[in-house]
Protein backbone atom coordinates (compact mmCIF):
# COMPACT_ATOMS: atom_id res chain seq x y z
CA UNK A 1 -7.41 20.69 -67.28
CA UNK A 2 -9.96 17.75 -68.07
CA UNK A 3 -10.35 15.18 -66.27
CA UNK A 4 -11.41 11.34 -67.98
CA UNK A 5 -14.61 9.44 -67.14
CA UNK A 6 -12.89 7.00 -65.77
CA UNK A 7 -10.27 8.54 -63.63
CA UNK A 8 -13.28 10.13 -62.01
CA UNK A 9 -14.30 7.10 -61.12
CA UNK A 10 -11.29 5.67 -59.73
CA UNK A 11 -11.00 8.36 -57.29
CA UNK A 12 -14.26 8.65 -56.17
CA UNK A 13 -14.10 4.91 -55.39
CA UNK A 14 -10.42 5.63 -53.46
CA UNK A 15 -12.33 8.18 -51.71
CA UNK A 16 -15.24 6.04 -50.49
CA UNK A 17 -12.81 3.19 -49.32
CA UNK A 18 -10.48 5.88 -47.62
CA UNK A 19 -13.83 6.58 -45.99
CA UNK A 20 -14.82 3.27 -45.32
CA UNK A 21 -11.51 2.86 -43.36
CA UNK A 22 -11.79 5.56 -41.31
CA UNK A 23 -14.88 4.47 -40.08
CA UNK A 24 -13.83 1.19 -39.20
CA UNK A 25 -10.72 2.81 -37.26
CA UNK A 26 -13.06 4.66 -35.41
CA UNK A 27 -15.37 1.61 -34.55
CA UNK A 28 -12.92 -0.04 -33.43
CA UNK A 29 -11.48 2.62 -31.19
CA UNK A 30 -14.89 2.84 -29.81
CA UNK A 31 -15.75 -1.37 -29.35
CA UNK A 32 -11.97 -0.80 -27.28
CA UNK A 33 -12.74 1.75 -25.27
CA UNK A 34 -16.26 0.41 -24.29
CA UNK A 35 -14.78 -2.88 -23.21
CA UNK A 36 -11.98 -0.75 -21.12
CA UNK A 37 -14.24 0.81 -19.38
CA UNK A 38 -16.97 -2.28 -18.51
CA UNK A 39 -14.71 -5.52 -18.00
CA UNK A 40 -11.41 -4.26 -19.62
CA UNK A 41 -9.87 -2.12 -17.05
CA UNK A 42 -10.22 -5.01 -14.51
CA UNK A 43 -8.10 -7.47 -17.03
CA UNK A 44 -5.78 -5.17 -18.69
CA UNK A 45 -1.81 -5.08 -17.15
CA UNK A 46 -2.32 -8.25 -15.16
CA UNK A 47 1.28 -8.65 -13.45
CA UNK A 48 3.27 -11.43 -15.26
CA UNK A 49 3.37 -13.36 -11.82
CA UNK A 50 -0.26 -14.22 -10.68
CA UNK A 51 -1.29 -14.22 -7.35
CA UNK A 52 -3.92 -16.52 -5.77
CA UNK A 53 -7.05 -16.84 -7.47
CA UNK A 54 -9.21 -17.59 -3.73
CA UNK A 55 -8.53 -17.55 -0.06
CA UNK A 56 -9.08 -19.97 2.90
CA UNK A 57 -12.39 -20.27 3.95
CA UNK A 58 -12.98 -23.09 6.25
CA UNK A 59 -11.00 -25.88 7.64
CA UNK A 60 -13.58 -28.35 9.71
CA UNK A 61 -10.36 -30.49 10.67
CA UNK A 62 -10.04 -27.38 13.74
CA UNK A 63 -12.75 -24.91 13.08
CA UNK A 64 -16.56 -24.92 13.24
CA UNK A 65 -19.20 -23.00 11.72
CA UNK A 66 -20.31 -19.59 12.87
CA UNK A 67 -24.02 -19.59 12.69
CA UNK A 68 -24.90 -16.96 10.17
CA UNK A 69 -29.10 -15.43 9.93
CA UNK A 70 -29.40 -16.50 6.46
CA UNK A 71 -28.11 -19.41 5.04
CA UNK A 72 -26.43 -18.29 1.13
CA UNK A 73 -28.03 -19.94 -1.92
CA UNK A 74 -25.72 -21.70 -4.08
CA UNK A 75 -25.39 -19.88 -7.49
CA UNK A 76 -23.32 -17.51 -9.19
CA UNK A 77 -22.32 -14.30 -7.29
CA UNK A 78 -23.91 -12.33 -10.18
CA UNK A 79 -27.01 -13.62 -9.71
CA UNK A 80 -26.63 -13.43 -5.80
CA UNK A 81 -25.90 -9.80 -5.84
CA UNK A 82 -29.33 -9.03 -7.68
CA UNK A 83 -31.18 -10.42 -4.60
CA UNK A 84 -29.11 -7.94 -2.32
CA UNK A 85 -31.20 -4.53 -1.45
CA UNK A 86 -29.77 -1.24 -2.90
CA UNK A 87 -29.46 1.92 -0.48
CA UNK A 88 -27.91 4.64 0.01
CA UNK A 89 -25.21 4.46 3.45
CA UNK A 90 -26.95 5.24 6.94
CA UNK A 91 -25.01 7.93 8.94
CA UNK A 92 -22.26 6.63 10.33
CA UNK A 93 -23.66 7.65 13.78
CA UNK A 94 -22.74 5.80 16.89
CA UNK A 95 -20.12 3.37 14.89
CA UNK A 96 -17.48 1.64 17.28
CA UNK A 97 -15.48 -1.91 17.46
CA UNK A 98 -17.24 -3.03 20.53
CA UNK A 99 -20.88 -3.13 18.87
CA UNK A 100 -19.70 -5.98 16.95
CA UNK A 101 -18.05 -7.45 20.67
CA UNK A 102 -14.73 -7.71 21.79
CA UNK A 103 -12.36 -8.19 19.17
CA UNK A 104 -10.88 -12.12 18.28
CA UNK A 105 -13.61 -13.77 20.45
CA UNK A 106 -13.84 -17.32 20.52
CA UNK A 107 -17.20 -17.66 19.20
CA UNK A 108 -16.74 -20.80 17.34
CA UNK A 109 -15.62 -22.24 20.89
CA UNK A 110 -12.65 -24.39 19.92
CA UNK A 111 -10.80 -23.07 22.04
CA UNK A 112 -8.68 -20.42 20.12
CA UNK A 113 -9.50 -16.94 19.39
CA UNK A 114 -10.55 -15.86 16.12
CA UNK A 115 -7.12 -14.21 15.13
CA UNK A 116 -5.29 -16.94 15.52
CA UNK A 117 -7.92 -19.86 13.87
CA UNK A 118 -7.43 -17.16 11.13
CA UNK A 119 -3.65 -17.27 10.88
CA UNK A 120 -3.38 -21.36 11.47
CA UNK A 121 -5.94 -21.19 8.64
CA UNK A 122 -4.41 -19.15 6.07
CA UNK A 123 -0.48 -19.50 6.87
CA UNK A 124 1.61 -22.68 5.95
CA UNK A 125 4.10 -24.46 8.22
CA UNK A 126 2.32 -22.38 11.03
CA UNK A 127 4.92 -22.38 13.86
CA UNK A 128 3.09 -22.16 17.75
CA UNK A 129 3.66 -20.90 21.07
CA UNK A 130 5.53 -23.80 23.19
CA UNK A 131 2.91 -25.14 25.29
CA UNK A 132 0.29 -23.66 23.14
CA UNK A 133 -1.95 -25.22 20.26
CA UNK A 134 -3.81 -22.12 19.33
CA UNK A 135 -1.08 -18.96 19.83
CA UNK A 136 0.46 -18.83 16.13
CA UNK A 137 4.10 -17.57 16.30
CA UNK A 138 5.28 -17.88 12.58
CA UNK A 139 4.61 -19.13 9.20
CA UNK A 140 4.46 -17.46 5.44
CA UNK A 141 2.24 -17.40 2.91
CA UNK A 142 1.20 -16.12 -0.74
CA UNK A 143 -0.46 -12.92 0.54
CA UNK A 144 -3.72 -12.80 -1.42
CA UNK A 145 -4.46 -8.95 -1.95
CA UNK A 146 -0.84 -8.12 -3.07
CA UNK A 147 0.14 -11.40 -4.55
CA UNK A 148 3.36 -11.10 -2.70
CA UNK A 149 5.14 -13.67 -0.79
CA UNK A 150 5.15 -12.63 3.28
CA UNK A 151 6.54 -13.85 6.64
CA UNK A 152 4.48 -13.89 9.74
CA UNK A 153 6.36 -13.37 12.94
CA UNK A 154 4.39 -12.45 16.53
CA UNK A 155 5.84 -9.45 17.70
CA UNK A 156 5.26 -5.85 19.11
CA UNK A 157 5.72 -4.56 15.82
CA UNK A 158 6.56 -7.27 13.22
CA UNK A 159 2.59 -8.82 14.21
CA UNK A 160 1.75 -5.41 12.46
CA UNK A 161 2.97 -6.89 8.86
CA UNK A 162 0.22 -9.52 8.66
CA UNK A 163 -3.35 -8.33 9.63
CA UNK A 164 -7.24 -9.46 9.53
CA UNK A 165 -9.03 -7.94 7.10
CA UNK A 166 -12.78 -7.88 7.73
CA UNK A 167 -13.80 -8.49 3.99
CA UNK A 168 -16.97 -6.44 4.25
CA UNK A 169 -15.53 -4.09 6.71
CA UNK A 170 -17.35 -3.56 9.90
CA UNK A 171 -17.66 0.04 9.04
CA UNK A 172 -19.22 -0.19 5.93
CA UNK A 173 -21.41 -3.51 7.29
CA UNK A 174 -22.76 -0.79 10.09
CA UNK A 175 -24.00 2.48 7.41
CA UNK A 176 -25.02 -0.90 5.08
CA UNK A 177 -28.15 -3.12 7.88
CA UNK A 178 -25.74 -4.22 10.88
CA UNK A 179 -27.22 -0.82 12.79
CA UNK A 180 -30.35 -3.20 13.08
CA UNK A 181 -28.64 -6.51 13.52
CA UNK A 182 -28.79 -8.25 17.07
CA UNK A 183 -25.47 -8.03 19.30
CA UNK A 184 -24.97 -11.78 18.42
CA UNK A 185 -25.58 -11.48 15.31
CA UNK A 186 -23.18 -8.55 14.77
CA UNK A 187 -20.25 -10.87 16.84
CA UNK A 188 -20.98 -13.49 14.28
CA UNK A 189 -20.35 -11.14 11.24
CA UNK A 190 -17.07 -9.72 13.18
CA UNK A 191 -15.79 -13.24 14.03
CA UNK A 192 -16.97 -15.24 10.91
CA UNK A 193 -14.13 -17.22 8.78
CA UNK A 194 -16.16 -16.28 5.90
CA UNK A 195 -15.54 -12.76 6.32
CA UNK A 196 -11.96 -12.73 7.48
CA UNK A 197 -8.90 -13.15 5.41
CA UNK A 198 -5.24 -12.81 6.69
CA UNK A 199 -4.05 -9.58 4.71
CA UNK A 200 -0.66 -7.17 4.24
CA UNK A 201 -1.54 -5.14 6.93
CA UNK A 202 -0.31 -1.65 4.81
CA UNK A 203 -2.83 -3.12 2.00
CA UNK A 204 -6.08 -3.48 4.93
CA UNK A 205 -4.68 -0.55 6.02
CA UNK A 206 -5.74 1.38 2.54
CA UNK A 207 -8.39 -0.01 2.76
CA UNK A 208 -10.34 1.17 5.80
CA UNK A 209 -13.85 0.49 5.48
CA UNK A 210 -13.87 0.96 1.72
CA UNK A 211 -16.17 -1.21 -0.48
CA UNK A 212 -15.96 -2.26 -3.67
CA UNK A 213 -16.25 1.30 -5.10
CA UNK A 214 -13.80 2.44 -3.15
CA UNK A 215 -11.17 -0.57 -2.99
CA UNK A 216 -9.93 -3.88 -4.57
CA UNK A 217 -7.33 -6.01 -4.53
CA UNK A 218 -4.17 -5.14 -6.22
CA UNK A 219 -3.98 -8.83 -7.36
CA UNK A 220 -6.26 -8.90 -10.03
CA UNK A 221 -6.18 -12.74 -9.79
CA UNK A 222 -8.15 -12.44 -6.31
CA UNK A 223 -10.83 -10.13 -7.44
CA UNK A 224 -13.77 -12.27 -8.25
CA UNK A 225 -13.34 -13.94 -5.27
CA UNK A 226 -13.05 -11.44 -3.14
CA UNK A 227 -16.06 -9.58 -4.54
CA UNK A 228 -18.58 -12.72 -4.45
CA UNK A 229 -17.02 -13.34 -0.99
CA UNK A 230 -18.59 -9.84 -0.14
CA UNK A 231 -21.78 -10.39 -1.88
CA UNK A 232 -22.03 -14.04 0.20
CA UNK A 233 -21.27 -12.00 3.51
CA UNK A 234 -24.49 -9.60 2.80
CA UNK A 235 -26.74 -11.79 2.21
CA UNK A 236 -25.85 -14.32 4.81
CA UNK A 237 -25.84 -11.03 7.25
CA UNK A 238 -29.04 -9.33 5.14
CA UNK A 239 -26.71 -6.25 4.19
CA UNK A 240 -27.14 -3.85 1.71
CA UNK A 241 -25.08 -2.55 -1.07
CA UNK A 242 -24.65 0.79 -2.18
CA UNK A 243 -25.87 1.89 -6.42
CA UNK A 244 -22.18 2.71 -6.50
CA UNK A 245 -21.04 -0.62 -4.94
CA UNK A 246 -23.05 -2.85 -6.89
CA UNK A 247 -21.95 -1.14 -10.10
CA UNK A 248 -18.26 -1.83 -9.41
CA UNK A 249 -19.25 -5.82 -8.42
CA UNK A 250 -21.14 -6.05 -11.36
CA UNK A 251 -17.45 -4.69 -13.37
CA UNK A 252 -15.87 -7.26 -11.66
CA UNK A 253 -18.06 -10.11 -12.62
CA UNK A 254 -18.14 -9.30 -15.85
CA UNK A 255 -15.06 -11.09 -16.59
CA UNK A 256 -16.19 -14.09 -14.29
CA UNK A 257 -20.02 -14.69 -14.80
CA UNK A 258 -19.75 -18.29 -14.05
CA UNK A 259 -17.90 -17.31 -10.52
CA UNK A 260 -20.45 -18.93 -7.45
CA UNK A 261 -21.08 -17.71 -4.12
CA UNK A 262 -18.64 -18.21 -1.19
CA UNK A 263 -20.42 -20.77 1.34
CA UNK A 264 -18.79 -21.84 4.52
CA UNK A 265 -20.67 -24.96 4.19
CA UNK A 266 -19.57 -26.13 0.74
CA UNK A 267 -15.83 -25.42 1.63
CA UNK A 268 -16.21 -27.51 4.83
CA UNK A 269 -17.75 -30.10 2.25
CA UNK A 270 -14.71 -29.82 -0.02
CA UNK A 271 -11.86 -30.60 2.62
């Protein structure tokens, strides 16, 4: 059997493109799976219903600031979480809730405890004990870490539904610098709007005293905030962030470089 010149040819140049194809395939494959597994896996099956993009920080109608040690620079969260120290944790040695003081103080002294500024700042049509301005009975909102629509309602057990979630837990804040913060300074951190977000109390409950490595939102929609909220609270409390951590923050703001830092005194600005 002979073959022509020109047949030859033609399927030696079928051959090459065949090749050519399968190369591109494969780079392709490869450019997807890169971006999967930097910013991608933080965008990809978004739910079709969004939940909130931020969270309350500040209302200066009712609330006034907690004095933090160092005051956050205005920038992008990216850039912010560069200036944070990297560490490893500090045993966890020694940890309990009363370092940071007793729980809901009133350190902003308004009047009202911490818990409840929280709740009258993050719940609408906030509903309050009768001859009480501060004691929050009811109210609903668009829970922020779920994305879910939830009723508050004081009680025994039903209080249990809605929670405070420390955003850099007090946990991690102690194995990350609060071990050598000042007891004030470590009732500030505990007690500071800026680090407190009314949460679904089984979703703060998964979370523990994970960071970012460990835990984020299930609401995609929330995670840049919630991650340059963190990055503000360290370096307004001079915390540190783990290799780990700061990997995870950095996946985060990948798809968000422009997103700034969380300042108590900007949002009191904006109202």
């Amino acid at each position: 059997m002979t073959v022509s010149w020109s047949s030859y040819r033609r399927a030696r140049r079928r051959s090459r493109q065949a090749w050519a194809l399968l190369i591109t395939v494969a780079a392709a494959i490869l450019a997807a799976l890169f971006w999967f597994f930097t910013a991608g896996q933080f965008a990809a099956a978004r739910p079709a219903q969004q939940g909130p993009t931020e969270a309350p920080v500040f209302d200066a109608a009712w609330m006034k600031p907690v004095q933090e040690p160092n005051p956050i620079q205005a920038g992008t969260a990216a850039s912010a979480l560069e200036g944070l120290a990297v560490k490893g944790r500090a045993p966890n040695t020694d940890y309990s809730r009363e370092a940071f003081g007793q729980a809901w103080l009133d350190v902003d002294r308004n009047g009202c405890d911490t818990r409840n500024d929280i709740l009258r700042r993050d719940l609408a049509d906030v509903v309050f004990a009768e001859g009480s301005r501060c004691k929050v009975t009811a109210g609903h909102f668009r829970e922020p870490y779920t994305g879910q629509d939830l009723d508050f309602r004081r009680g025994s057990d039903s209080s249990r539904a809605v929670q405070i979630d420390h955003v850099v837990a007090l946990g991690d804040a102690w194995q990350k610098g609060a071990q050598g913060l000042g007891p004030k300074e470590r009732q500030s951190l505990a007690n500071d709007p800026l680090n407190l977000i009314a949460a679904d109390g089984a979703a703060n409950q998964q979370k523990s005293a994970g960071d970012a490595a460990t835990w984020l939102p299930k609401n995609t929609a929330i995670r840049c905030h919630y991650v340059a909220r963190q990055i503000s609270v360290k370096a307004a409390y001079g915390l540190w962030v783990t290799a780990a951590e700061k990997d995870a923050m950095k996946r985060v703001l990948a798809s968000c470089p422009q997103q700034q830092t969380i300042r108590v005194q900007q949002a009191a600005t904006a109202r």
